[in-house]
N, C-alpha and C. Protein backbone atom coordinates (compact mmCIF):
# COMPACT_ATOMS: atom_id res chain seq x y z
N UNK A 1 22.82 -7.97 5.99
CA UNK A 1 21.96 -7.83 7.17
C UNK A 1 21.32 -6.44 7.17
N UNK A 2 20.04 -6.47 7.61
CA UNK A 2 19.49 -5.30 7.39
C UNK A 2 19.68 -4.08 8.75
N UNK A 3 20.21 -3.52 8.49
CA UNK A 3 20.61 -2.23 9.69
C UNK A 3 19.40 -1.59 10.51
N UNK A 4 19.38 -1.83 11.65
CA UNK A 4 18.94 -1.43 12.76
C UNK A 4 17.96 -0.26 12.52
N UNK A 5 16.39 -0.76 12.57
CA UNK A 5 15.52 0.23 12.58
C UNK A 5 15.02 0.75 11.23
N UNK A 6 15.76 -0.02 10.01
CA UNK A 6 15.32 0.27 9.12
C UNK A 6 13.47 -0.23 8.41
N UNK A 7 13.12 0.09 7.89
CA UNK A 7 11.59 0.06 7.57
C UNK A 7 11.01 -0.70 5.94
N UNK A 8 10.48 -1.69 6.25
CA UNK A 8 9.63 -2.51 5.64
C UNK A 8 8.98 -1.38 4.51
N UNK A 9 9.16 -1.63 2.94
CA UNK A 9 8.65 -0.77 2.09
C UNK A 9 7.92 -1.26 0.86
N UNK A 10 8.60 -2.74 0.83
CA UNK A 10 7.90 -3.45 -0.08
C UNK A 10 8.13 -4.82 -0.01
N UNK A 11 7.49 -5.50 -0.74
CA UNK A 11 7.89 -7.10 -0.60
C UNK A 11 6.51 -7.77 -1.40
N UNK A 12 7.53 -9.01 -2.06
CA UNK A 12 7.34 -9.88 -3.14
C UNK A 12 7.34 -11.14 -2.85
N UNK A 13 6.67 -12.14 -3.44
CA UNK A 13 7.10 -13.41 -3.79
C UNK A 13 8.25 -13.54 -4.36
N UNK A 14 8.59 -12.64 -5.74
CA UNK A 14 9.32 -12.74 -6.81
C UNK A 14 10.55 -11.97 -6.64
N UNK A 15 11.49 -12.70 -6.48
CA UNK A 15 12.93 -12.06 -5.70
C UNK A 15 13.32 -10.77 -6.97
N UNK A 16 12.93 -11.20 -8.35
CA UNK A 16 13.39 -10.34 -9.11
C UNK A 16 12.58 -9.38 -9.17
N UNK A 17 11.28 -8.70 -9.02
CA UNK A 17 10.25 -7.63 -8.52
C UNK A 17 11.03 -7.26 -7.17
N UNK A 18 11.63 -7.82 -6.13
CA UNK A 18 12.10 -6.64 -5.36
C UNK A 18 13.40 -5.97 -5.53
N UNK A 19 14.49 -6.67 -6.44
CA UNK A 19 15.39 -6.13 -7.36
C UNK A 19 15.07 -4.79 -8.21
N UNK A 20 14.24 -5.05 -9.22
CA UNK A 20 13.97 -4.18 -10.02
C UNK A 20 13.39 -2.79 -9.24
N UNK A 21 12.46 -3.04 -8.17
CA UNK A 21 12.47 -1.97 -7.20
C UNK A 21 13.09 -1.38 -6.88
N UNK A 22 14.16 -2.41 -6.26
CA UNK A 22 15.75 -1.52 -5.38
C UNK A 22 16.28 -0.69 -6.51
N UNK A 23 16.57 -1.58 -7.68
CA UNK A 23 17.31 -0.29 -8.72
C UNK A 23 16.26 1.12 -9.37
N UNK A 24 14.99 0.83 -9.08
CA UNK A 24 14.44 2.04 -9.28
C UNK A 24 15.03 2.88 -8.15
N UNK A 25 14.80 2.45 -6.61
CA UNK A 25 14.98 3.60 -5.65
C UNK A 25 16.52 3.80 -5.73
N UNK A 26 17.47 3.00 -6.37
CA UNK A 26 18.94 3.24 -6.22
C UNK A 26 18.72 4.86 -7.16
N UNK A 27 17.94 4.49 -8.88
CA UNK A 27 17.98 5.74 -9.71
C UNK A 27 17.29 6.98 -9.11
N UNK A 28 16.20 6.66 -7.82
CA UNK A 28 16.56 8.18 -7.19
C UNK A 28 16.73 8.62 -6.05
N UNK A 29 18.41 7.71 -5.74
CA UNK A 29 19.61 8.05 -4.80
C UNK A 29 18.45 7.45 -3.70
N UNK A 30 17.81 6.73 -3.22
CA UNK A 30 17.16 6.23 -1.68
C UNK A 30 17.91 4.45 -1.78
N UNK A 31 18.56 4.81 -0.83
CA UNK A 31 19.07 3.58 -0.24
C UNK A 31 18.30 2.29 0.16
N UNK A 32 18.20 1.40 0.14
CA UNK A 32 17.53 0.29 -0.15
C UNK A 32 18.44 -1.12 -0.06
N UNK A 33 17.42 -2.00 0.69
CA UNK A 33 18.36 -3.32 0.85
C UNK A 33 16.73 -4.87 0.57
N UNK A 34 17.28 -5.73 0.39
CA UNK A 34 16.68 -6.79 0.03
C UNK A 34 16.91 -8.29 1.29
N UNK A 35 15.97 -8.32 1.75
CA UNK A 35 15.75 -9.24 2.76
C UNK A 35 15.18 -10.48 1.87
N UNK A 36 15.91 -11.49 1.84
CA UNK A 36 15.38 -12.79 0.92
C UNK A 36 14.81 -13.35 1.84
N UNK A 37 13.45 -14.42 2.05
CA UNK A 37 13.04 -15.50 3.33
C UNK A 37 12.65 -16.56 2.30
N UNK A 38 13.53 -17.04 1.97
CA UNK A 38 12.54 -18.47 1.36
C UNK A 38 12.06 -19.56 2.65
N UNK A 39 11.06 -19.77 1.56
CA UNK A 39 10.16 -20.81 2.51
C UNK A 39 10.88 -21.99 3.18
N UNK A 40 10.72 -22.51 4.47
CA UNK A 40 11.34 -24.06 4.96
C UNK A 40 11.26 -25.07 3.73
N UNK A 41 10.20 -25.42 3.32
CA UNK A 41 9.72 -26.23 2.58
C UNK A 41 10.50 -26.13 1.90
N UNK A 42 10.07 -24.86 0.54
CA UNK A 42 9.71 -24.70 -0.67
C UNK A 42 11.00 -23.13 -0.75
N UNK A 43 12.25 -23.32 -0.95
CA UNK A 43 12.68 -22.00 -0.88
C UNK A 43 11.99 -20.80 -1.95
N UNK A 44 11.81 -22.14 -3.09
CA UNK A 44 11.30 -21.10 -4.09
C UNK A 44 10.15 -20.43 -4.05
N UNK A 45 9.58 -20.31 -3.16
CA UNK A 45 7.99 -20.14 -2.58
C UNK A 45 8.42 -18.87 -1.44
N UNK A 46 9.54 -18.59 -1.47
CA UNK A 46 9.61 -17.71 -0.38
C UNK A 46 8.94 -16.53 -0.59
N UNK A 47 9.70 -15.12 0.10
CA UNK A 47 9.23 -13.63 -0.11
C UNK A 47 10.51 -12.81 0.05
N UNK A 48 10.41 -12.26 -0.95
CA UNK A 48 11.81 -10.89 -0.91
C UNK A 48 11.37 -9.43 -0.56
N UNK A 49 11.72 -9.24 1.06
CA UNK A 49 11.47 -7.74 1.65
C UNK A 49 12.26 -7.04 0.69
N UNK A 50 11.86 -5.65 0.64
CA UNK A 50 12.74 -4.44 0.20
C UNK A 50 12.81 -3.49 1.50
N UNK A 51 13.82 -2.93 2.28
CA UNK A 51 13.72 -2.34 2.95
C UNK A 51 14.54 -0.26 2.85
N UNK A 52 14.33 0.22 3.66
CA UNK A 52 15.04 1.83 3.59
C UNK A 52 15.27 2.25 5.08
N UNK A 53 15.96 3.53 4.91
CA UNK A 53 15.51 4.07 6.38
C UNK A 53 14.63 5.16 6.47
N UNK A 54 13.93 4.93 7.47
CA UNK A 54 12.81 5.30 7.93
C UNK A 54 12.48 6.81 7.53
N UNK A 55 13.56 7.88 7.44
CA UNK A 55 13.54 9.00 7.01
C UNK A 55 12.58 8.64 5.27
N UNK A 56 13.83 7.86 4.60
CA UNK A 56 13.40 7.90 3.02
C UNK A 56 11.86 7.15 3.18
N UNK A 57 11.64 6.55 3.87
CA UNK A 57 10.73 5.41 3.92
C UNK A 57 8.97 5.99 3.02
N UNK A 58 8.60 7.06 3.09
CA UNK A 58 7.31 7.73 2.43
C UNK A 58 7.71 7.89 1.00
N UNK A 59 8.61 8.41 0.86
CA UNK A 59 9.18 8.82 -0.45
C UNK A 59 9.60 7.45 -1.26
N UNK A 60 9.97 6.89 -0.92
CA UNK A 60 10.43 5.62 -1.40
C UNK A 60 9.10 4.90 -1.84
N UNK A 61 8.01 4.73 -1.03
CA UNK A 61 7.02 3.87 -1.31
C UNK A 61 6.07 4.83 -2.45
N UNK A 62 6.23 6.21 -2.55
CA UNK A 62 5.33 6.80 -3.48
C UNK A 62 6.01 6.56 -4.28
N UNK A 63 7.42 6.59 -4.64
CA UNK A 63 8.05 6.39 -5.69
C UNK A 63 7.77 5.11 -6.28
N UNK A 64 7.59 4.09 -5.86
CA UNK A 64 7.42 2.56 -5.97
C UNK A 64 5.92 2.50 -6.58
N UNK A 65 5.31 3.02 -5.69
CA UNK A 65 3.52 2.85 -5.99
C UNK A 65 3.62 3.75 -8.12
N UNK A 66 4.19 4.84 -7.66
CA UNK A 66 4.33 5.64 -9.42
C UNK A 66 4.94 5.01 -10.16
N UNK A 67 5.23 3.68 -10.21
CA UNK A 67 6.21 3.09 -10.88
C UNK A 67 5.64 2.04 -10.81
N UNK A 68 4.56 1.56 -9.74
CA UNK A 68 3.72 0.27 -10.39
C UNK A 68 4.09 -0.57 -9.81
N UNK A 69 5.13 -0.71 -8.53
CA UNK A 69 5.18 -1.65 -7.81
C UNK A 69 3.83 -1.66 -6.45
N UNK A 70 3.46 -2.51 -6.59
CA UNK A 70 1.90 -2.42 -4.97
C UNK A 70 1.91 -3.42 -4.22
């Protein structure tokens, strides 16, 4: 469950693109969690949030954007 107030940083279709994210921001120490929503329908059609807290939250997304996640 994602902790209270934390902030929306990235998000995918592809559950394994917001994985590979999280372990980038794990390699520089920013905490990070993964919100799965598959679709009603179609689970496999869903979207995987990446989330932080709000402090890391700028740093985290430049880090992401330098690394080619958008």
């Amino acid at each position: 469950m994602i902790k209270e107030n934390w902030v929306l940083i990235y998000a995918n279709t592809e559950l394994l693109q917001a994985k590979l994210a999280e372990d980038v921001l794990k390699q520089h120490g920013i905490e990070s969690h993964i919100l799965s929503k598959p679709d009603s329908a179609i689970p496999s059609l869903g979207r995987a949030e990446l989330y932080t807290l709000p402090e890391k939250a700028e740093a985290a997304r430049e880090i992401l954007k330098k690394q080619g996640f958008e």
